[in-house]
Protein backbone atom coordinates (compact mmCIF):
# COMPACT_ATOMS: atom_id res chain seq x y z
CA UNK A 1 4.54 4.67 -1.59
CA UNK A 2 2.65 5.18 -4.80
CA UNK A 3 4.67 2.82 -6.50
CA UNK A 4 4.03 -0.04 -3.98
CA UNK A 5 0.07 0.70 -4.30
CA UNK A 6 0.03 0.39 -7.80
CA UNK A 7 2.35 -2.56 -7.38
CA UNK A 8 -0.24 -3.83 -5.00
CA UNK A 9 -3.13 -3.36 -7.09
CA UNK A 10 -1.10 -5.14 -10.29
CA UNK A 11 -0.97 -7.88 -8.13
CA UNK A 12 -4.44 -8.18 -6.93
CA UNK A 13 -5.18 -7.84 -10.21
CA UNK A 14 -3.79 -10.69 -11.88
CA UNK A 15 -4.55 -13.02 -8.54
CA UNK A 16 -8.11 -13.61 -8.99
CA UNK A 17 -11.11 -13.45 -11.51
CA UNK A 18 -13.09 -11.99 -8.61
CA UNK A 19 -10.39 -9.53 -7.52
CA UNK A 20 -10.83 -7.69 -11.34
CA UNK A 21 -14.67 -7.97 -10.60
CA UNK A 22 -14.02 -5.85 -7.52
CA UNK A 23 -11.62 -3.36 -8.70
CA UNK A 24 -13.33 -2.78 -11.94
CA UNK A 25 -16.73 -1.33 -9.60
CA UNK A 26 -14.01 0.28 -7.54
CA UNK A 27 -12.15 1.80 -10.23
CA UNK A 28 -16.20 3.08 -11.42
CA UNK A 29 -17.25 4.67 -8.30
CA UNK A 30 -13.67 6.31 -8.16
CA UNK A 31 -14.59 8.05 -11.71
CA UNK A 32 -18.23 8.77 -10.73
CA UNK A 33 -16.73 10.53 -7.65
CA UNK A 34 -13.75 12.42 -10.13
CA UNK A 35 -16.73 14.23 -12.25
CA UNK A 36 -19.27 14.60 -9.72
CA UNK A 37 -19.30 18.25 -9.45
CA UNK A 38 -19.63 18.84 -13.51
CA UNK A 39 -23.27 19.29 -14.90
CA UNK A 40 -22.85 16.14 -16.91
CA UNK A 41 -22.68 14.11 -14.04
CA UNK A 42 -26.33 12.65 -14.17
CA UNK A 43 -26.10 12.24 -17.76
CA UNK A 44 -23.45 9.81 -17.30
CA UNK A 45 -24.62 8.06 -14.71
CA UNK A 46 -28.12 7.63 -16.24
CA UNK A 47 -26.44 6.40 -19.87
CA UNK A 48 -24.60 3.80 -17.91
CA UNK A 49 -27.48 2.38 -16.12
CA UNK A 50 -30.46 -0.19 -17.31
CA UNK A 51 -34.15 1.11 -17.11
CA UNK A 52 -37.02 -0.02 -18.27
CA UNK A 53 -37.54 2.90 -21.48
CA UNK A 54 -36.45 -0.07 -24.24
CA UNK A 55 -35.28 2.97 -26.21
CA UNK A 56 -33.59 3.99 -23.36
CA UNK A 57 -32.00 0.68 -23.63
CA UNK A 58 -31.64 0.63 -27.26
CA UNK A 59 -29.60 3.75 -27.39
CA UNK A 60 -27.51 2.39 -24.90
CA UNK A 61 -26.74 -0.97 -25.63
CA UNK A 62 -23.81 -1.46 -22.99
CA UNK A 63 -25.81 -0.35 -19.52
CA UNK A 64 -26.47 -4.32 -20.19
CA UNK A 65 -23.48 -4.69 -18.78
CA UNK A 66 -22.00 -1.10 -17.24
CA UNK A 67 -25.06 -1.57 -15.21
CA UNK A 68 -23.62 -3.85 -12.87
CA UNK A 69 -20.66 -1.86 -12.37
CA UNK A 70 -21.69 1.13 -11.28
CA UNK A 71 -22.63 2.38 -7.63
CA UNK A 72 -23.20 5.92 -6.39
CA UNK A 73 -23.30 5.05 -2.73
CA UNK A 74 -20.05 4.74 -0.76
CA UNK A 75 -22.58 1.82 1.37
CA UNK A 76 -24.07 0.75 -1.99
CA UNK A 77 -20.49 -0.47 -3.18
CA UNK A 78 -19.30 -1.52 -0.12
CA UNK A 79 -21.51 -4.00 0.74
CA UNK A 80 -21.71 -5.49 -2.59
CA UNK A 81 -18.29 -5.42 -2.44
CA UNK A 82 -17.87 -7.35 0.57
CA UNK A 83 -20.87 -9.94 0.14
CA UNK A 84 -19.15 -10.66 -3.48
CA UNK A 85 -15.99 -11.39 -2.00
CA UNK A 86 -17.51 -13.25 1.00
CA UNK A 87 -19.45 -15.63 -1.51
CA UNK A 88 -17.74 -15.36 -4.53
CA UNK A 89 -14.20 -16.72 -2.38
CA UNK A 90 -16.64 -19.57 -1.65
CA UNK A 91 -17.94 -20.19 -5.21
CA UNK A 92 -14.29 -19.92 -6.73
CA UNK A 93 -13.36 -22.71 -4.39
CA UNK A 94 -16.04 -24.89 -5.31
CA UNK A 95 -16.14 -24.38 -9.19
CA UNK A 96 -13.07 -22.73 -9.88
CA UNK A 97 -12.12 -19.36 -10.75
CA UNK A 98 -13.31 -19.59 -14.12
CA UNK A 99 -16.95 -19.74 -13.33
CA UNK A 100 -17.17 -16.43 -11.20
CA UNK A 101 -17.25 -13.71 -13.92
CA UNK A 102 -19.68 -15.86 -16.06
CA UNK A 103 -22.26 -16.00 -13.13
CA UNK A 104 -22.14 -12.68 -12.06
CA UNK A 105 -22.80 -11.34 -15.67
CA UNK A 106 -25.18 -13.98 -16.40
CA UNK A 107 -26.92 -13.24 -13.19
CA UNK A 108 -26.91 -9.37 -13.53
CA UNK A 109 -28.36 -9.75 -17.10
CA UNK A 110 -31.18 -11.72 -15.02
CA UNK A 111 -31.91 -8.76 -13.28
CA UNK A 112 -31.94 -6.77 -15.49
CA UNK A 113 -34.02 -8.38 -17.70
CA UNK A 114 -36.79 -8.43 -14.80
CA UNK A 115 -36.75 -5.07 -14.49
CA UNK A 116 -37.51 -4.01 -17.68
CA UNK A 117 -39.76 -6.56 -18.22
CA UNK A 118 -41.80 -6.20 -15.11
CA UNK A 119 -40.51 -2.15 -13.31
CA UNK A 120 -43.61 -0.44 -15.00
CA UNK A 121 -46.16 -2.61 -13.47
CA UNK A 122 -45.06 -1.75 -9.47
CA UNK A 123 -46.58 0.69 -8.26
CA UNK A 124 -44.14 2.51 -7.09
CA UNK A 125 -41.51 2.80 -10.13
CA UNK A 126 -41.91 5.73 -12.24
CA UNK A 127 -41.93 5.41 -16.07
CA UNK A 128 -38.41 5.20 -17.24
CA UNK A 129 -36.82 4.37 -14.32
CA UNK A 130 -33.17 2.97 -14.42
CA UNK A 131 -32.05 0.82 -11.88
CA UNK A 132 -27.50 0.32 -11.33
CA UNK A 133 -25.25 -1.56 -9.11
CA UNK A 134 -24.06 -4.90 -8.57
CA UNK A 135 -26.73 -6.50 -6.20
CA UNK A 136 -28.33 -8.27 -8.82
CA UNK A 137 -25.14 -10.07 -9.82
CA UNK A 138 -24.37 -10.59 -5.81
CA UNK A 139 -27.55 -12.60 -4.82
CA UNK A 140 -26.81 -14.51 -7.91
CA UNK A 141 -23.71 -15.38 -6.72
CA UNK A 142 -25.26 -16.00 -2.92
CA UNK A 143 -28.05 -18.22 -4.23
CA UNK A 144 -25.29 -20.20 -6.85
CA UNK A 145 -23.74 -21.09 -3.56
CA UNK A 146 -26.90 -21.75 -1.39
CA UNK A 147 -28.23 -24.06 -4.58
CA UNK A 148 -24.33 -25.69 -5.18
CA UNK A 149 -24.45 -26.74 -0.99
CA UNK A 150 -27.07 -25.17 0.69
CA UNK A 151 -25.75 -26.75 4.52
CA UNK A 152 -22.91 -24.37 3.83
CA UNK A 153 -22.00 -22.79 7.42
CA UNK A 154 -20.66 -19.51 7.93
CA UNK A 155 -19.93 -17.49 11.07
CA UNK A 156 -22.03 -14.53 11.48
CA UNK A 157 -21.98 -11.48 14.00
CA UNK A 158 -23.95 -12.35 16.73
CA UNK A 159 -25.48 -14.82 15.31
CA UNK A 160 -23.12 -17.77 14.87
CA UNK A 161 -23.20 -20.67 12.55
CA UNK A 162 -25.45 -20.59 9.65
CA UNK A 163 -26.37 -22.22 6.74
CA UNK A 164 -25.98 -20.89 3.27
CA UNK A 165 -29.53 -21.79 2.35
CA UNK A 166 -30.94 -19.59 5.36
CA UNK A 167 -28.75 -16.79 4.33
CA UNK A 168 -30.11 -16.95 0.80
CA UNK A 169 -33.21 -17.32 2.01
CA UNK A 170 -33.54 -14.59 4.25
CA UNK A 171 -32.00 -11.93 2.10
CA UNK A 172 -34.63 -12.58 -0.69
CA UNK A 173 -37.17 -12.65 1.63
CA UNK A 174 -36.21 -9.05 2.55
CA UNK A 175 -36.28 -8.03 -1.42
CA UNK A 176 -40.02 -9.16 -1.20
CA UNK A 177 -41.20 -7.40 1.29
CA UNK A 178 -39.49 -4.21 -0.01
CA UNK A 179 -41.39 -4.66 -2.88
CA UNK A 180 -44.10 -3.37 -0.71
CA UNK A 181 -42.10 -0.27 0.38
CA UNK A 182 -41.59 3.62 -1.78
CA UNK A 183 -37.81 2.76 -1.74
CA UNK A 184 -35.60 1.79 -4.35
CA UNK A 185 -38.87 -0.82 -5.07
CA UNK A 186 -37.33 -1.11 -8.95
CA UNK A 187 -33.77 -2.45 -7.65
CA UNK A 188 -35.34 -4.77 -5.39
CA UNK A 189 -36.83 -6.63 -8.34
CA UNK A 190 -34.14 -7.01 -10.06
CA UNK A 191 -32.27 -8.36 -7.44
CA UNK A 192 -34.97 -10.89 -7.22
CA UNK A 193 -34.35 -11.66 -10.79
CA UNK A 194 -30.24 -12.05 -10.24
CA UNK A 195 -31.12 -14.68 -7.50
CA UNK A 196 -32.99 -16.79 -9.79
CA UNK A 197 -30.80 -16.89 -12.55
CA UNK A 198 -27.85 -17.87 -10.15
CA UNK A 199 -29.71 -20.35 -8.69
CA UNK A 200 -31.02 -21.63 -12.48
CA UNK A 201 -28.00 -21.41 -13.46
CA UNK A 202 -25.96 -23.98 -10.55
CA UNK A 203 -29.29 -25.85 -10.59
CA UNK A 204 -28.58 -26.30 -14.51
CA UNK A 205 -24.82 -26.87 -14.28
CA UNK A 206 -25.51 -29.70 -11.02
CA UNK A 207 -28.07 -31.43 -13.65
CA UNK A 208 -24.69 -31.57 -16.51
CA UNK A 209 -26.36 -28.04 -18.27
CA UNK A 210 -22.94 -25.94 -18.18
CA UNK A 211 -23.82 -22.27 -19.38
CA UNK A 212 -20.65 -20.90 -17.86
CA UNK A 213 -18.14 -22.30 -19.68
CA UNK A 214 -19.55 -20.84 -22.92
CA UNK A 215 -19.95 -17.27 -20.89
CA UNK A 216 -15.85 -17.78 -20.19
CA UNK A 217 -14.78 -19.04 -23.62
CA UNK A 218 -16.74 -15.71 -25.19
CA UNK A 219 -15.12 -13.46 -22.48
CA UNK A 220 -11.61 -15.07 -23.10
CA UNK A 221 -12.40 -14.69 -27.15
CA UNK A 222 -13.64 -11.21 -27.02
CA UNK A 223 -10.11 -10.03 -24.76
CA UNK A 224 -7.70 -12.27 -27.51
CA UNK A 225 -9.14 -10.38 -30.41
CA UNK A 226 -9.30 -6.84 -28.13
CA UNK A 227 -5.61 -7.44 -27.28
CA UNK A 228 -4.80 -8.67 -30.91
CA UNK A 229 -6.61 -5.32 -32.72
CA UNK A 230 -4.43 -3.08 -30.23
CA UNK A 231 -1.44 -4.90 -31.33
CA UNK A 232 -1.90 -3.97 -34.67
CA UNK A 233 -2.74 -0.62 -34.09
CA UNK A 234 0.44 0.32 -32.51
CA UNK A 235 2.49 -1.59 -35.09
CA UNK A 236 4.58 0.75 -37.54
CA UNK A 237 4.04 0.86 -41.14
CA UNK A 238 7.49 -0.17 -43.29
């Protein structure tokens, strides 16, 4: 049984760019669950996540990116989860699978960016916050499709038809008016911030701008020479 999950998983893996964006924050959670009892729990969490201390930030360069990856939540990740497969299915078919990864980082580091820039001046984010999770990425990914054909329709729960524009729509609107509210005010805004960029970011590649490709070449550059320094490292001296 083991072996057919893992075979599974292998599978999944090498299927499609979003299915390793998926198991990576599954794979996350599972380790933030593993070392949840042990007093160095909060440390870990707090070094993976942005905030908006820049010497937070400085002294740990990669919540840039670990940021996105990491949810506490077994809710948190599973919505996120489910809207990034929803959309992200959608996006792959329209641009490819190629272009998935780039948004989501691209639209992550939008959020992200936001929130530092702009956390300390709501009222209700302490000084130093840190804000984690993949929402950020998500809406960019929802508004990349609302922008790339906004009379999208998809079947909702009670609701029926609708189009992608509405959807997008209606789900920032909701990060607005949170801004208003004590909760999680911080992650709200940068979630405003990942919408934008994915939206800037189809508007730009619609208009002949293309900053994903460069985001994929990088990504598949950076895993050649990761894979190529590991070969060496397990060669054998003569």
């Amino acid at each position: 049984m083991v072996r057919s999950i893992l075979s599974d998983i292998r599978l999944a893996w090498h299927k499609h760019t979003l299915n390793k964006i998926i198991l990576i924050n599954i794979a996350v959670f599972l380790m933030l669950k593993v070392i949840y009892l042990f007093p160095f729990y909060k440390s870990v969490v707090r070094g993976l996540s942005i905030s908006t201390d820049w010497w937070h930030n400085i002294k740990h360069p990669w919540a840039i990116v670990t940021h996105m990856f990491l949810h506490e939540g077994i809710f948190h990740i599973l919505f996120n989860m489910l809207y990034l497969y929803w959309f992200g299915r959608i996006l792959g078919d329209f641009l490819g699978d190629r272009r998935i990864l780039p948004l989501y980082l691209l639209s992550g580091l939008g959020g992200a960016l936001v929130f530092f820039l702009l956390g300390d001046l709501l009222p209700f984010v302490p000084t130093g916050a840190i804000a984690y999770g993949a929402s950020a990425a998500v809406m960019g990914i929802v508004w990349g499709v609302a922008v790339l054909s906004p009379d999208y329709t998809i079947r909702l729960l009670f609701l029926g038809l609708v189009k992608m524009k509405w959807i997008a729509v209606v789900l920032t609107l909701i990060d607005f008016i949170a801004l208003t509210g004590q909760s999680n005010t911080g992650g709200h805004l940068a979630h405003i911030g990942g919408a934008a960029t994915g939206a800037a970011c189809i508007y730009l590649l619609r208009k002949g701008r293309d900053f994903l490709t460069p985001v994929h070449h990088f990504i598949q550059r950076l895993g050649a020479w990761f894979v190529h320094d590991r070969s060496k490292d397990t060669q054998s001296p003569l």
